[in-house]
C-alpha atoms as a PDB file:
ATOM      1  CA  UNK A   1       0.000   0.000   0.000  1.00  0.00           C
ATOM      2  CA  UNK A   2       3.128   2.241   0.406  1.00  0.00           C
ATOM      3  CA  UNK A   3       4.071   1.794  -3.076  1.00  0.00           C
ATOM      4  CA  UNK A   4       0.981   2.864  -4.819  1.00  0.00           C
ATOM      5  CA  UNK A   5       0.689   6.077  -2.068  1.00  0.00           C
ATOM      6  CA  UNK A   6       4.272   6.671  -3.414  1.00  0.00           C
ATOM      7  CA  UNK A   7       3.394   6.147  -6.725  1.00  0.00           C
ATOM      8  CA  UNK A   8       0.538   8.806  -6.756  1.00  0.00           C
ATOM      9  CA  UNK A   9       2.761  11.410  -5.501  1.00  0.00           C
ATOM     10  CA  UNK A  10       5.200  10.669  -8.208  1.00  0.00           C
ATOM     11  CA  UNK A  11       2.864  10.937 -11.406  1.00  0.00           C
ATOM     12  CA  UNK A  12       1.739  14.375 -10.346  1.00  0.00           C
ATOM     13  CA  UNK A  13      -1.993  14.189  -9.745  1.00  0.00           C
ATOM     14  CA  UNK A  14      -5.088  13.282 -10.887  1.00  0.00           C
ATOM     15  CA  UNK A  15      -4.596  14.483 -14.747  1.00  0.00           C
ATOM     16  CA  UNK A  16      -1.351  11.987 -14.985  1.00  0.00           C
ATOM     17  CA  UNK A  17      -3.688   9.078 -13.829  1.00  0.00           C
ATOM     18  CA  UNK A  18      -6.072   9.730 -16.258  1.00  0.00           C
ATOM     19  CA  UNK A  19      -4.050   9.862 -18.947  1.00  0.00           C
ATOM     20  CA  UNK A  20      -2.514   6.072 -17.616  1.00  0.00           C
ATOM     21  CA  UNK A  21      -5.792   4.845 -17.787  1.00  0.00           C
ATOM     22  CA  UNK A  22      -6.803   6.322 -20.988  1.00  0.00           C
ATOM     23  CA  UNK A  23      -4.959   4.887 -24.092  1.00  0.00           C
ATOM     24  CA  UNK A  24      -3.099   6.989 -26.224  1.00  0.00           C
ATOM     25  CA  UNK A  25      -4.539   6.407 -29.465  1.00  0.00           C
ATOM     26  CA  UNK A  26      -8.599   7.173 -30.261  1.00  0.00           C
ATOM     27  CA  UNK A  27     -11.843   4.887 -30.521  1.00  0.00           C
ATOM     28  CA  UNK A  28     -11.198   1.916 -33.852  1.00  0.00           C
ATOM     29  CA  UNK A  29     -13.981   2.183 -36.214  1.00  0.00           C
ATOM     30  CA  UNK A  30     -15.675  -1.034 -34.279  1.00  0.00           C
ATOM     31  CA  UNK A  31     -15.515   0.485 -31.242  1.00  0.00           C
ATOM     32  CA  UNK A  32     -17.129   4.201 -32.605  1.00  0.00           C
ATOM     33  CA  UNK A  33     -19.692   1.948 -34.554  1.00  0.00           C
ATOM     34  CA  UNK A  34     -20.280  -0.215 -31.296  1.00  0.00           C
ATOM     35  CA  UNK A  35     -21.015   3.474 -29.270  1.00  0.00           C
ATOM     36  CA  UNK A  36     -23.358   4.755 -32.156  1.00  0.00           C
ATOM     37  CA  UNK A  37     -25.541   2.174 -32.523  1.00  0.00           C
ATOM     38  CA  UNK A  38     -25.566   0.775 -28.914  1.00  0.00           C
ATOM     39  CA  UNK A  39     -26.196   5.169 -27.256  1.00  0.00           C
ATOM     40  CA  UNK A  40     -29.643   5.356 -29.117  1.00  0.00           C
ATOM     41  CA  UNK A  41     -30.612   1.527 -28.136  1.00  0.00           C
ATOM     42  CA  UNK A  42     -29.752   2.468 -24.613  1.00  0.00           C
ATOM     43  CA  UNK A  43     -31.474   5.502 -24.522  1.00  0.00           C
ATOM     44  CA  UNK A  44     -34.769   4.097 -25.979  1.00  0.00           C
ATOM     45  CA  UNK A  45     -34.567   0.953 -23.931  1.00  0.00           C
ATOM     46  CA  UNK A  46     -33.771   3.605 -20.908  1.00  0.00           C
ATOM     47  CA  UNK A  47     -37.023   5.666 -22.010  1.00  0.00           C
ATOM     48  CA  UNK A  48     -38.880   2.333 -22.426  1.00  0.00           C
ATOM     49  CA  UNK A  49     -38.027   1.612 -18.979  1.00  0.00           C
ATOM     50  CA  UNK A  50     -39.019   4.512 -17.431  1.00  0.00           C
ATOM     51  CA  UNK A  51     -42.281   4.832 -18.822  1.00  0.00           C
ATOM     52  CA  UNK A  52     -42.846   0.932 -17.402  1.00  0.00           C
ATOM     53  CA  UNK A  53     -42.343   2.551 -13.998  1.00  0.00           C
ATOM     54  CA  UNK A  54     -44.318   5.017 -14.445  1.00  0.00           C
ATOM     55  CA  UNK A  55     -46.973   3.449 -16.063  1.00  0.00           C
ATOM     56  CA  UNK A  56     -47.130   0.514 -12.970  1.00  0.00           C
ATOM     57  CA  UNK A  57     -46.974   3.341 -10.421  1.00  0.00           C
ATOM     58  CA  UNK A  58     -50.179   4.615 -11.889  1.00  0.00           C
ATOM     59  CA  UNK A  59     -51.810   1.518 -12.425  1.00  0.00           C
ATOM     60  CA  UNK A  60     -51.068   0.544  -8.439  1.00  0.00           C
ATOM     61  CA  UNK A  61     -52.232   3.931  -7.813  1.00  0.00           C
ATOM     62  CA  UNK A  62     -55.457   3.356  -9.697  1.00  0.00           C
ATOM     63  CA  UNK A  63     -55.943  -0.231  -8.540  1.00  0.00           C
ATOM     64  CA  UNK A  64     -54.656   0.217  -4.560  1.00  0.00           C
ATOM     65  CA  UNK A  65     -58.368   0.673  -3.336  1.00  0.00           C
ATOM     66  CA  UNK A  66     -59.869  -2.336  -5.264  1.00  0.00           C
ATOM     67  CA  UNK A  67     -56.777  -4.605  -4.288  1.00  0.00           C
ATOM     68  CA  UNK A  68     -57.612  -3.593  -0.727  1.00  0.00           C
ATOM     69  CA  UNK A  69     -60.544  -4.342  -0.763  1.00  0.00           C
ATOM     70  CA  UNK A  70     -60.543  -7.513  -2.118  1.00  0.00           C
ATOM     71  CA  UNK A  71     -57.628  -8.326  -0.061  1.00  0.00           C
ATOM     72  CA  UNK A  72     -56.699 -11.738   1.681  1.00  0.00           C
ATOM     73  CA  UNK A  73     -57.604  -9.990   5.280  1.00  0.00           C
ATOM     74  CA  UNK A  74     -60.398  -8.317   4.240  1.00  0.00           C
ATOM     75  CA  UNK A  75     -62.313 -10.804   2.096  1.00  0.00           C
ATOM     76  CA  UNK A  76     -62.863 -13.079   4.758  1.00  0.00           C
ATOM     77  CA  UNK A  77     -63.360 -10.626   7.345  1.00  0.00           C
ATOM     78  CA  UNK A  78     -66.361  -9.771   5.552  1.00  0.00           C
ATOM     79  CA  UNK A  79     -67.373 -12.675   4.899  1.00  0.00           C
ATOM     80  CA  UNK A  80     -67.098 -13.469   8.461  1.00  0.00           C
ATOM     81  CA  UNK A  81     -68.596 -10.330   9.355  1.00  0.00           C
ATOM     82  CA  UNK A  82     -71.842 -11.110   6.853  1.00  0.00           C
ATOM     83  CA  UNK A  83     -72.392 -14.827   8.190  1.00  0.00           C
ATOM     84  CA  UNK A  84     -72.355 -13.422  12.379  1.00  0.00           C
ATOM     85  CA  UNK A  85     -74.970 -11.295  11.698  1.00  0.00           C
ATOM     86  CA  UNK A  86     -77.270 -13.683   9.194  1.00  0.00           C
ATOM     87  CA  UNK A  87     -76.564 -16.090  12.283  1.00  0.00           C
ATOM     88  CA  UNK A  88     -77.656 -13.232  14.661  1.00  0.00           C
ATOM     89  CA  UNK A  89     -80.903 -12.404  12.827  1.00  0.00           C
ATOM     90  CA  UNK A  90     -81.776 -16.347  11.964  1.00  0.00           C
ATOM     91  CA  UNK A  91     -81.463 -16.937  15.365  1.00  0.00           C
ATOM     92  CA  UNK A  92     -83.606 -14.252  16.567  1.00  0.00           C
ATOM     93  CA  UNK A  93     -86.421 -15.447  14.201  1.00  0.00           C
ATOM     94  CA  UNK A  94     -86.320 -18.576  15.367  1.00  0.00           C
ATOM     95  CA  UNK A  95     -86.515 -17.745  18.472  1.00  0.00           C
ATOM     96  CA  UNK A  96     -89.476 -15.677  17.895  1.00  0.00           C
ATOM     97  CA  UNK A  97     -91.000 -18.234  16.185  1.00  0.00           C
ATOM     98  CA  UNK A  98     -90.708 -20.611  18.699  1.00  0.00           C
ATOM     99  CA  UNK A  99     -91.674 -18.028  20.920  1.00  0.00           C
ATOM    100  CA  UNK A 100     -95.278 -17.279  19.595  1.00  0.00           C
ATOM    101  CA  UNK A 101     -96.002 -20.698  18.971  1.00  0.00           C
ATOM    102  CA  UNK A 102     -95.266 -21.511  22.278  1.00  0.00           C
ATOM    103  CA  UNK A 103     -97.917 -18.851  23.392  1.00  0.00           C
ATOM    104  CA  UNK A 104    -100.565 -20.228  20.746  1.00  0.00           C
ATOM    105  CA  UNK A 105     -99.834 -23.407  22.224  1.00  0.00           C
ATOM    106  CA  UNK A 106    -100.387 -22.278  25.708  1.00  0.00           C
ATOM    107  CA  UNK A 107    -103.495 -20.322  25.002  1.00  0.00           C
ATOM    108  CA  UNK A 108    -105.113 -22.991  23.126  1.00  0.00           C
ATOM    109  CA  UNK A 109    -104.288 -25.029  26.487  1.00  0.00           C
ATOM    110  CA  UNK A 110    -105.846 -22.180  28.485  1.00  0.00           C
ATOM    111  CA  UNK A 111    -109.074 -21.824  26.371  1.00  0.00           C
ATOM    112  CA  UNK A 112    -109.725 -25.862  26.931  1.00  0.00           C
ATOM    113  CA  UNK A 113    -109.090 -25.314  30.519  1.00  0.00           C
ATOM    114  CA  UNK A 114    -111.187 -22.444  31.198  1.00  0.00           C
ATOM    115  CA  UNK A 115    -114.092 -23.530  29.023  1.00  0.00           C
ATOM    116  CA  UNK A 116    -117.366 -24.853  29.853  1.00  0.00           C
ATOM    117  CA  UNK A 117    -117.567 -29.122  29.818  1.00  0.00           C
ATOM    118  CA  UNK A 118    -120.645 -28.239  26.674  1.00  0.00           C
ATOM    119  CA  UNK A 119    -117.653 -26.284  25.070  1.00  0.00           C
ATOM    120  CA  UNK A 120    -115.092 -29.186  25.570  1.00  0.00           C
ATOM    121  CA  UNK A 121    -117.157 -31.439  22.997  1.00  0.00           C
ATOM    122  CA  UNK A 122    -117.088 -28.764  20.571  1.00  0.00           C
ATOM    123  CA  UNK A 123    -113.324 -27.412  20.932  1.00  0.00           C
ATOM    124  CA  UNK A 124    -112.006 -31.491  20.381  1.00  0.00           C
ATOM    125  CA  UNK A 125    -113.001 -33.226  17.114  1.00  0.00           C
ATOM    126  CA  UNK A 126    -115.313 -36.142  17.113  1.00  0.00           C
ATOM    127  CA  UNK A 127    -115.334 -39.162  15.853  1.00  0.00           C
ATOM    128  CA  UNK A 128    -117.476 -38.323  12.783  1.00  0.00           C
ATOM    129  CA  UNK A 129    -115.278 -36.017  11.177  1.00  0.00           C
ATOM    130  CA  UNK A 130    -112.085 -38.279  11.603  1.00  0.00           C
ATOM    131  CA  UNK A 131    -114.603 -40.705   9.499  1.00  0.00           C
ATOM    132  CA  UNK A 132    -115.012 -38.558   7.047  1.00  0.00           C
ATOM    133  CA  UNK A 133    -111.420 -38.100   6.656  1.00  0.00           C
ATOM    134  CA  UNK A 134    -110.309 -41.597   6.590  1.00  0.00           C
ATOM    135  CA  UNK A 135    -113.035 -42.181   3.761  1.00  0.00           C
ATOM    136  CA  UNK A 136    -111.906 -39.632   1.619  1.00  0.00           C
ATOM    137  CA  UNK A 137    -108.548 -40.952   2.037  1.00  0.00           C
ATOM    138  CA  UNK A 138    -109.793 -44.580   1.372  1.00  0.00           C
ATOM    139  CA  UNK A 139    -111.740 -42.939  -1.690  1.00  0.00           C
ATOM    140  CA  UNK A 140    -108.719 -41.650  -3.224  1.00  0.00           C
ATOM    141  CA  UNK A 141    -106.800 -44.702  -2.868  1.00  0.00           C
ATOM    142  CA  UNK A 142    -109.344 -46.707  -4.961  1.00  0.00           C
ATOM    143  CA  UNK A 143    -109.051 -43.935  -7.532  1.00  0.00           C
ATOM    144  CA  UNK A 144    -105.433 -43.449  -7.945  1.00  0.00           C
ATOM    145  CA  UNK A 145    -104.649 -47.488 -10.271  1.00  0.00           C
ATOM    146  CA  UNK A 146    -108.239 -46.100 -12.335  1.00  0.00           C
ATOM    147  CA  UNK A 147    -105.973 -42.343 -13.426  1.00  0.00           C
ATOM    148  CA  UNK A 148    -102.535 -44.459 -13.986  1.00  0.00           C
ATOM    149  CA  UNK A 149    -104.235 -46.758 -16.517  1.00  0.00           C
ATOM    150  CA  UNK A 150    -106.233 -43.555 -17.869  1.00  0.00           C
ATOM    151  CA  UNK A 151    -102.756 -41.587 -18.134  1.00  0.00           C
ATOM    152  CA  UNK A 152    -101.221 -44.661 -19.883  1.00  0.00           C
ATOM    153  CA  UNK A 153    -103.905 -45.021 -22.250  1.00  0.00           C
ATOM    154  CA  UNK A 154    -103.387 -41.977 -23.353  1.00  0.00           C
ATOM    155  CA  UNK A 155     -99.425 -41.729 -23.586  1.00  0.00           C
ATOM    156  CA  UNK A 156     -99.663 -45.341 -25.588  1.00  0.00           C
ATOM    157  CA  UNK A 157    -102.092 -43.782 -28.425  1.00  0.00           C
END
């Protein structure tokens, strides 16, 4: 390291070691072709390059608010967010649907209770109108083999 100190102070400054480093002789012909064609390719590649940047700062600019919020965080979150308070509100419906059947229930119970024995006959159904049901239902069972052979009388034709 003492050498090159030494040798600095010998050469006589900073224009003697430029001129060491610099040849003595100009550019060749290659070399000034090489520089002409390859400055302009540089420069537009440079330009190119730059207007890349600036065209992706804009477009993060433009597209920062929908990227948040359709973000990995946020998405869920929401989602989240929406399913609580659909859970919230289903459960209060339910609840006050169990709720006010629960108090049909029990004043259907009280108006048997606090009616008259004459009234009790009336409130609970008698035996001839679960008669009536069961023949209609008997009724309809006899029908339904008469329709299927109607149906595929029809589709055969």
């Amino acid at each position: 390291m003492a050498d090159r100190g030494q040798h600095r102070q010998t050469t006589g400054g900073i224009t003697d070691s430029v001129k060491s480093i610099v040849p003595d002789r100009g550019p060749t012909k290659t070399q000034a072709l090489a520089v002409a064609t390859l400055f302009p390719t540089g420069g537009i590649l440079l330009s190119l390059s730059g207007l890349a940047l600036a065209a992706s700062v804009v477009g993060l600019g433009l597209l920062a608010p929908i990227f948040l919020l359709f973000s990995p965080v946020l998405v869920p979150a929401a989602l989240l967010m929406a399913l609580a308070v659909t859970g919230f509100l289903t459960s209060g419906a339910l609840g006050l649907g169990g709720l006010s059947s629960l108090a049909c229930f029990a004043r259907a119970a009280r108006d048997l209770v606090t009616k008259a024995p004459d009234d009790t006959a009336q409130a609970i159904p008698s035996k001839g109108y679960g008669a009536t049901i069961g023949q209609k239902a008997k009724d309809t069972a006899q029908a339904i083999p008469s329709k299927a052979q109607e149906v595929a009388g029809k589709t055969d034709k």
